[in-house]
PDB file of N, CA and C in Angstrom:
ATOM      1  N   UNK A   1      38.039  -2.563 -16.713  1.00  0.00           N
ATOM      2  CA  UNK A   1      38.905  -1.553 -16.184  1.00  0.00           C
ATOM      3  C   UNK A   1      40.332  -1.870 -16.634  1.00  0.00           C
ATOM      4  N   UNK A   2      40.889  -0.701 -17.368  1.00  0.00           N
ATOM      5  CA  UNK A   2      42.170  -1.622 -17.667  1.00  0.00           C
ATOM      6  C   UNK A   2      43.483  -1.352 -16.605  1.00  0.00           C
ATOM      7  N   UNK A   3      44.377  -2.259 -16.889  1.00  0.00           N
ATOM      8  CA  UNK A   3      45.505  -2.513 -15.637  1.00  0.00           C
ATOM      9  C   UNK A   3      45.858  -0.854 -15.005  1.00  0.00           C
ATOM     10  N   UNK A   4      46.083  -1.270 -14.219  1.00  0.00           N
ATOM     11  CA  UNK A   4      46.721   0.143 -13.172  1.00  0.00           C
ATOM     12  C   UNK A   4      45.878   1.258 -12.976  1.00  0.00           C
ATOM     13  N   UNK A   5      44.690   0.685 -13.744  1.00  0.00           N
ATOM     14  CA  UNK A   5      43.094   2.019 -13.364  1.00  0.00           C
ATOM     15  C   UNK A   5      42.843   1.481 -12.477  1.00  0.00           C
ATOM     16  N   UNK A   6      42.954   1.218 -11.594  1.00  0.00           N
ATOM     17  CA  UNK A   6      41.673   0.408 -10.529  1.00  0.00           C
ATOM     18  C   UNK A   6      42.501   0.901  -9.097  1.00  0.00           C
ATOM     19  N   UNK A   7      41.406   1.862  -7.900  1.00  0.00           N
ATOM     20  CA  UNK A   7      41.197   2.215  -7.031  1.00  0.00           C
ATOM     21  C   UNK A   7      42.086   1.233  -6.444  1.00  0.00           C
ATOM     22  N   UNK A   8      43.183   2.307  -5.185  1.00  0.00           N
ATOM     23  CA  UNK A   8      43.746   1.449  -4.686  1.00  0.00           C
ATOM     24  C   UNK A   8      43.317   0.869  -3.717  1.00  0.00           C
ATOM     25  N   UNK A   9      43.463  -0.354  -2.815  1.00  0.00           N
ATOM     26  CA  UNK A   9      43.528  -1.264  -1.958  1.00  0.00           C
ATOM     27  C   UNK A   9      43.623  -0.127  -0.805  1.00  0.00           C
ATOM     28  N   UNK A  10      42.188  -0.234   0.088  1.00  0.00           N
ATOM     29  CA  UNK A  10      42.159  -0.009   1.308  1.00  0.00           C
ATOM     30  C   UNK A  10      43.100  -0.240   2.493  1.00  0.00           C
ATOM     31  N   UNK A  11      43.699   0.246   3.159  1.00  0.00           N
ATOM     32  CA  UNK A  11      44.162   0.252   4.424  1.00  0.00           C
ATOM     33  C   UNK A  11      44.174  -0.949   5.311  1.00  0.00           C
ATOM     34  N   UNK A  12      44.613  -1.280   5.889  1.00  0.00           N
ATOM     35  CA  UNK A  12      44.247  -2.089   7.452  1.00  0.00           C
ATOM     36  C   UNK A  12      43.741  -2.026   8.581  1.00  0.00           C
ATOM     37  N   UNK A  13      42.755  -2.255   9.015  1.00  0.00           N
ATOM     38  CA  UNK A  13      42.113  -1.427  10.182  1.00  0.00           C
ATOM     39  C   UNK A  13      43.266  -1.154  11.350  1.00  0.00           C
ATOM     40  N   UNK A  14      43.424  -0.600  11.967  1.00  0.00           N
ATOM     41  CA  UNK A  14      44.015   0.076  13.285  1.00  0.00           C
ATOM     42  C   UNK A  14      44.018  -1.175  14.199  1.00  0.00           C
ATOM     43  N   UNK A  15      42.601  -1.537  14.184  1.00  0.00           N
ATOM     44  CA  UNK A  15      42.174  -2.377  15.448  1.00  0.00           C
ATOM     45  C   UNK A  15      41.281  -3.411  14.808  1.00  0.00           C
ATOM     46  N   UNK A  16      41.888  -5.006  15.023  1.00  0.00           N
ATOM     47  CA  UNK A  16      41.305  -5.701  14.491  1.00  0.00           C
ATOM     48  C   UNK A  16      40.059  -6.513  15.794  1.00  0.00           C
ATOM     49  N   UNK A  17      38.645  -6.703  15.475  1.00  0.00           N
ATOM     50  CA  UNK A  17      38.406  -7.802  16.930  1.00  0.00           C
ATOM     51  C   UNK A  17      38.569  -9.164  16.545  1.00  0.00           C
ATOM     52  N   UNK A  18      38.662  -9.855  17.819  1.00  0.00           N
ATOM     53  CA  UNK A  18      38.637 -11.152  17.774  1.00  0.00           C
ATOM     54  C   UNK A  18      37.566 -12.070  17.853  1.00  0.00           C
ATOM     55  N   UNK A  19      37.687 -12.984  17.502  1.00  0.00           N
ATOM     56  CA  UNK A  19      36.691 -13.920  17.180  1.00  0.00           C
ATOM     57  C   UNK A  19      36.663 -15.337  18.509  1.00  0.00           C
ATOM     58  N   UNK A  20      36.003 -15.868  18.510  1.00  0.00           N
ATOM     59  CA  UNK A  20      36.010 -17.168  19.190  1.00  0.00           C
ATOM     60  C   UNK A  20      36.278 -18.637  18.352  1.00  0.00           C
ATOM     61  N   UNK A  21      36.843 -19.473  18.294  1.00  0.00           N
ATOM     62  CA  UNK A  21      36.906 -20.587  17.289  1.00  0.00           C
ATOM     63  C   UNK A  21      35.385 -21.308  17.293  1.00  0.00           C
ATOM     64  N   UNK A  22      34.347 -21.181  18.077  1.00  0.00           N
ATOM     65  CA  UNK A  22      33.134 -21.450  17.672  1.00  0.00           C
ATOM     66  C   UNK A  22      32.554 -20.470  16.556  1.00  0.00           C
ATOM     67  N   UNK A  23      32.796 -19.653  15.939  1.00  0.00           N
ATOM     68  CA  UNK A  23      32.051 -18.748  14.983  1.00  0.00           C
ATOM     69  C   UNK A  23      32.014 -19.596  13.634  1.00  0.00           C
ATOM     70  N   UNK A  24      33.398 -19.869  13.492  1.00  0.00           N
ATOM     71  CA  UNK A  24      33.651 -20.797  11.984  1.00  0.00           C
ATOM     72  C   UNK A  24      32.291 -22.206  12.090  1.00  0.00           C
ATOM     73  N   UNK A  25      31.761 -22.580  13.183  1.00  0.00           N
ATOM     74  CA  UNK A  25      31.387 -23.888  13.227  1.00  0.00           C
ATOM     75  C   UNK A  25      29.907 -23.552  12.574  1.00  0.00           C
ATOM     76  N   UNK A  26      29.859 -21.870  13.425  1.00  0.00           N
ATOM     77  CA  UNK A  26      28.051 -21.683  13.784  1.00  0.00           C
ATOM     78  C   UNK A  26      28.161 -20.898  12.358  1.00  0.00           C
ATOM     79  N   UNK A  27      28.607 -20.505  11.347  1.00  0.00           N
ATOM     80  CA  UNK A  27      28.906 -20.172   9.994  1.00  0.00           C
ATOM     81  C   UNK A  27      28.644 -21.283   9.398  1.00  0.00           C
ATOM     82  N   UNK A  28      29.718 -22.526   9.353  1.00  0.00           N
ATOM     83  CA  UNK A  28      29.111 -23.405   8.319  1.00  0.00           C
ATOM     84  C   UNK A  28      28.018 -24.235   8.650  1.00  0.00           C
ATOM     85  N   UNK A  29      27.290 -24.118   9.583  1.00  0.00           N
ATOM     86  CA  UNK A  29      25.972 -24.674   9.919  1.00  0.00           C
ATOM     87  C   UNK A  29      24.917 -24.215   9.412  1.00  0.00           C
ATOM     88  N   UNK A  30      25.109 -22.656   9.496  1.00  0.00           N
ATOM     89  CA  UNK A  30      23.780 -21.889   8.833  1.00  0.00           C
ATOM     90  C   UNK A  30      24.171 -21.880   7.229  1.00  0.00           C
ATOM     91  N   UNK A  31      25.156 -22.338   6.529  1.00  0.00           N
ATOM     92  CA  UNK A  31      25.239 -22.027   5.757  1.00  0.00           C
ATOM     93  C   UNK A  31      25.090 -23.065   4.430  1.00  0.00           C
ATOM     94  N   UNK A  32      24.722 -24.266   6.090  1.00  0.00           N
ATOM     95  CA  UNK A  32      23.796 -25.524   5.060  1.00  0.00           C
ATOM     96  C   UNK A  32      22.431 -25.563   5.408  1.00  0.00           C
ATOM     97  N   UNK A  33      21.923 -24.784   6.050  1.00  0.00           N
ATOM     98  CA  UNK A  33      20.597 -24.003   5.906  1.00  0.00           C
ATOM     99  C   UNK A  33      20.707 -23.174   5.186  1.00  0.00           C
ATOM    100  N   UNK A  34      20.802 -22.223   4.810  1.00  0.00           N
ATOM    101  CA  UNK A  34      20.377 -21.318   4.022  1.00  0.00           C
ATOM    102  C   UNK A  34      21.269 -22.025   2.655  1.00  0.00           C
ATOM    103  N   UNK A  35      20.425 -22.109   1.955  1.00  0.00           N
ATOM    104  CA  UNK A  35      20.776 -23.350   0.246  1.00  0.00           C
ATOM    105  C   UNK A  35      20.584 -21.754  -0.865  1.00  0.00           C
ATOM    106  N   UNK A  36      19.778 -20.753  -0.945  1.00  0.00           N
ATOM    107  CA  UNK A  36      19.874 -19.750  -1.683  1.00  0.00           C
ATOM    108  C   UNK A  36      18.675 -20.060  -3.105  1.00  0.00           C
ATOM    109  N   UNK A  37      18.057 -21.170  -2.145  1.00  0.00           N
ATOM    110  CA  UNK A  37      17.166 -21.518  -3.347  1.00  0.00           C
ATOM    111  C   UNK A  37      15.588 -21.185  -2.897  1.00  0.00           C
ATOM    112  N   UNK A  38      15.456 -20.437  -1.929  1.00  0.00           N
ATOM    113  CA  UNK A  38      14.313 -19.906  -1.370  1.00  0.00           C
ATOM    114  C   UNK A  38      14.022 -18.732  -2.612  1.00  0.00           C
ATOM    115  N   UNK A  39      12.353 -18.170  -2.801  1.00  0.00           N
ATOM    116  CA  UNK A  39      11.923 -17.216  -3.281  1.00  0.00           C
ATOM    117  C   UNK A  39      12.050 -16.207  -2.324  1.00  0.00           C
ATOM    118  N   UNK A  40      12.260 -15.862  -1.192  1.00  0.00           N
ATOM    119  CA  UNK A  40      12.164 -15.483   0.081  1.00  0.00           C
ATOM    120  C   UNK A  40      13.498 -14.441   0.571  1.00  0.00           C
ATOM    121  N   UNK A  41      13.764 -13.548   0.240  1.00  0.00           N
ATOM    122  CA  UNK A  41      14.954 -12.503   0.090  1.00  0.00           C
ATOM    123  C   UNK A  41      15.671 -13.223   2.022  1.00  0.00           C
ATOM    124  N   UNK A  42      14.796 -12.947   2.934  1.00  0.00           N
ATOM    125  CA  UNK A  42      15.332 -13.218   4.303  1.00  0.00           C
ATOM    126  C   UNK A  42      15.458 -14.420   4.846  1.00  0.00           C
ATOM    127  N   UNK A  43      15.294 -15.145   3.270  1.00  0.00           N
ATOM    128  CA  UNK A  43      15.770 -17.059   3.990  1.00  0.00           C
ATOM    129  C   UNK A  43      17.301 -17.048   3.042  1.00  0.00           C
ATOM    130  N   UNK A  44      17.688 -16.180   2.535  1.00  0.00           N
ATOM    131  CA  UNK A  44      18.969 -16.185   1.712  1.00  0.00           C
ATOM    132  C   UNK A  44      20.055 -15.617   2.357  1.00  0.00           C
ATOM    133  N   UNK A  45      19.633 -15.191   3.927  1.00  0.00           N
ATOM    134  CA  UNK A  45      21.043 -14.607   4.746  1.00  0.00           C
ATOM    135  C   UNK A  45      21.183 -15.493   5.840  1.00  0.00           C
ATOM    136  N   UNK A  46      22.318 -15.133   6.608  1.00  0.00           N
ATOM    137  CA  UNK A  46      22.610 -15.594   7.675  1.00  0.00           C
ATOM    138  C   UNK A  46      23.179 -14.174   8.433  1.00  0.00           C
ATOM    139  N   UNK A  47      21.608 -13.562   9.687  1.00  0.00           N
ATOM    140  CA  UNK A  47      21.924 -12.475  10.801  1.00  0.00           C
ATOM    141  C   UNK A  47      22.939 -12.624  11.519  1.00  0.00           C
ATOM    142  N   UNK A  48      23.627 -12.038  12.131  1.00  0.00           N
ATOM    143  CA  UNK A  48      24.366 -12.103  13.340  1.00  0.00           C
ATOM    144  C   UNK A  48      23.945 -10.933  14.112  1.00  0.00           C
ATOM    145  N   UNK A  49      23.698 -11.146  15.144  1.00  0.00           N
ATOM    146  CA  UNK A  49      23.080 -10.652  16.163  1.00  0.00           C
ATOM    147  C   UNK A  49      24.280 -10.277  17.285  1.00  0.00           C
ATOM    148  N   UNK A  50      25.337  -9.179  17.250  1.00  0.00           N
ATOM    149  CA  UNK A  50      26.164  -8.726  17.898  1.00  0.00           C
ATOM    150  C   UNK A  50      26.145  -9.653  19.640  1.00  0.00           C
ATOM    151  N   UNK A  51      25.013  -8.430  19.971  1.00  0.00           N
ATOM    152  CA  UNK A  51      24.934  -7.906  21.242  1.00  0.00           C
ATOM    153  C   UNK A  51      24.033  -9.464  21.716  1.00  0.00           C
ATOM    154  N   UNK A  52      23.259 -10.293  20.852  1.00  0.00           N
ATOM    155  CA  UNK A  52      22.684 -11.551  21.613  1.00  0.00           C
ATOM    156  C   UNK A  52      24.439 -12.633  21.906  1.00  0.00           C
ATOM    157  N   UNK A  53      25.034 -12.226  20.648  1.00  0.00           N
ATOM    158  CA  UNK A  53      25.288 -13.360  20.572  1.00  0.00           C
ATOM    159  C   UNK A  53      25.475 -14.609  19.738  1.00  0.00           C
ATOM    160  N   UNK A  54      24.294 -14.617  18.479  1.00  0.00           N
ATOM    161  CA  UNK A  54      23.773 -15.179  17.694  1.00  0.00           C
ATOM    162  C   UNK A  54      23.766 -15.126  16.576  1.00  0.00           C
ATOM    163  N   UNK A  55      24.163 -16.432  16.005  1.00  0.00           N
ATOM    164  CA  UNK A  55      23.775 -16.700  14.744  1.00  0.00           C
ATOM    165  C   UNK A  55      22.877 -17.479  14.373  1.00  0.00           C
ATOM    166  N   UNK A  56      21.644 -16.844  13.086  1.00  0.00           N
ATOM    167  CA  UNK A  56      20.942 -17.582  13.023  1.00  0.00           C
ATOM    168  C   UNK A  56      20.756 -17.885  11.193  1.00  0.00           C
ATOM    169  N   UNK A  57      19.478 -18.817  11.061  1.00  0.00           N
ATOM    170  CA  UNK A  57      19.442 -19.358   9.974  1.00  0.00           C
ATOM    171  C   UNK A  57      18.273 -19.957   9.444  1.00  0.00           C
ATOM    172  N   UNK A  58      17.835 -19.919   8.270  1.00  0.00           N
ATOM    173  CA  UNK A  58      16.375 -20.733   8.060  1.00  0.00           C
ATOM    174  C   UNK A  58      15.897 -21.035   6.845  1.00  0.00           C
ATOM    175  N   UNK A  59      15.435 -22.095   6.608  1.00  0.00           N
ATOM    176  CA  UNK A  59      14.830 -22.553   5.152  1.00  0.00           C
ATOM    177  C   UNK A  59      13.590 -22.652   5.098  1.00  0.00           C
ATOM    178  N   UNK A  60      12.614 -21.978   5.500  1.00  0.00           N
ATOM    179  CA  UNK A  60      11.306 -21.747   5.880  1.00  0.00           C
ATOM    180  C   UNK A  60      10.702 -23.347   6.867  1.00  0.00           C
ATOM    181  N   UNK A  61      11.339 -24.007   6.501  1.00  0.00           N
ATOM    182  CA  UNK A  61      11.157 -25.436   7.349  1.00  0.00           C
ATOM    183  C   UNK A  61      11.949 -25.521   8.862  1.00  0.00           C
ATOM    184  N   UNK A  62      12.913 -25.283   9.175  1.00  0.00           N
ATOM    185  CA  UNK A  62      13.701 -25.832  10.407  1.00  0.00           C
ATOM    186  C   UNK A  62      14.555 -24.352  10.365  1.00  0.00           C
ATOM    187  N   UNK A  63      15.216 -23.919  11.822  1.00  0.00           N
ATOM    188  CA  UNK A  63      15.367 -22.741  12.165  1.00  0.00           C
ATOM    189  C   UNK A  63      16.426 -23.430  13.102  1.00  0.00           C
ATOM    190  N   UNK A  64      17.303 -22.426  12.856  1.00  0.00           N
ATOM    191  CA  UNK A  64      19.377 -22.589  13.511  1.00  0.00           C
ATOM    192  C   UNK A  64      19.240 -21.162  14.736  1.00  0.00           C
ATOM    193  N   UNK A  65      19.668 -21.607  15.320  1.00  0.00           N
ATOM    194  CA  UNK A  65      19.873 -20.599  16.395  1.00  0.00           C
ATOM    195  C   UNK A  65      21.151 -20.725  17.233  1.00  0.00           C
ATOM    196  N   UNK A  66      22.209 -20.201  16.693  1.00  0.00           N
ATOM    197  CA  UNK A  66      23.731 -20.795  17.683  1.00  0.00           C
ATOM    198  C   UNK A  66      23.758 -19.826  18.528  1.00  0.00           C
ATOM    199  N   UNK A  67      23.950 -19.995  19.615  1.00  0.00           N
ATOM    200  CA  UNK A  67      24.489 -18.588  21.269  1.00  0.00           C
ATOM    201  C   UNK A  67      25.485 -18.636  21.779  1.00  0.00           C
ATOM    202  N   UNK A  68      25.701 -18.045  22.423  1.00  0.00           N
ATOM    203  CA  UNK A  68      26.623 -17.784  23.227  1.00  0.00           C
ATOM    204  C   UNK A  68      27.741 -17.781  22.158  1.00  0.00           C
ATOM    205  N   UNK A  69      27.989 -16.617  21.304  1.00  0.00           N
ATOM    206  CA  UNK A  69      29.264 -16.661  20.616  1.00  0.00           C
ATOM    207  C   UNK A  69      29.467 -15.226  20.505  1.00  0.00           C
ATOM    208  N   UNK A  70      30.846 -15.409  20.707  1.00  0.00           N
ATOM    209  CA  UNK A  70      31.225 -14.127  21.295  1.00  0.00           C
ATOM    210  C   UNK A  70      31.404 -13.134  19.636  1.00  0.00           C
ATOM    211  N   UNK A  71      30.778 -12.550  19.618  1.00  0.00           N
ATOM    212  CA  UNK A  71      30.598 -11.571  18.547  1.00  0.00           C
ATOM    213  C   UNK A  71      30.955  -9.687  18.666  1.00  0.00           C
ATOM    214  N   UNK A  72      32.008  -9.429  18.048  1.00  0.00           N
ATOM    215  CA  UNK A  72      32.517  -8.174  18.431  1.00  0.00           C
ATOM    216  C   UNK A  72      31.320  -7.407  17.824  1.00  0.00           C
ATOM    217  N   UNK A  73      31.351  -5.874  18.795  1.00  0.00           N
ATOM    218  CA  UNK A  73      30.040  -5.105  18.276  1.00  0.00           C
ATOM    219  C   UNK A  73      28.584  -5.343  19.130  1.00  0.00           C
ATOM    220  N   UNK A  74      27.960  -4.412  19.029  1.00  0.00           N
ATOM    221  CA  UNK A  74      26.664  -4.750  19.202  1.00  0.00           C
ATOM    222  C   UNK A  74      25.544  -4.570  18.388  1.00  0.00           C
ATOM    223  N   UNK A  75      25.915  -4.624  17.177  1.00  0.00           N
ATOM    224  CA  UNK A  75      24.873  -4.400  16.292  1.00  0.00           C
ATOM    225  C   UNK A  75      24.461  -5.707  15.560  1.00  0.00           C
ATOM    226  N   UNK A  76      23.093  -5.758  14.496  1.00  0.00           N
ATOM    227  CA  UNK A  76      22.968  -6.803  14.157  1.00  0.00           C
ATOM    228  C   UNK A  76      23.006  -6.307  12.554  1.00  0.00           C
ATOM    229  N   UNK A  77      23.790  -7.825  11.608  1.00  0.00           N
ATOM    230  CA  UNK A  77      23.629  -7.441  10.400  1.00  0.00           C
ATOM    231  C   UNK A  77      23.027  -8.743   9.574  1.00  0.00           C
TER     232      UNK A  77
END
């Protein structure tokens, strides 16, 4: 794309949510579980689970389950 073609830079949301300082911890935990070296498309993410709470994680061997973290939203992605 050459210089000054490129779609401008989105906005700022209105309303940002907040986070808890446990999220960063329960992030880099699952994120030495999940290595990306699985054949397995759903051992290569890490869910968050809004409305539980939860982050989780897995290498078909051992399974991460962090709670109680306060997660804006109630949806899971």
């Amino acid at each position: 794309m050459p210089f000054g073609k490129h779609p401008p830079f989105p906005d700022q949301p209105g309303d940002w949510a907040g986070v808890t300082s446990d999220l960063p911890a329960a992030l880099a935990a699952a994120s030495e579980i999940c290595t990306g070296e699985s054949s397995r498309y759903a051992l290569d993410c890490v869910p968050l689970r809004g409305s539980a709470g939860e982050v989780l994680a897995s290498d078909d061997r051992q399974v991460l389950i962090r709670s109680g973290i306060d997660l804006p939203g109630e949806t899971t992605c």
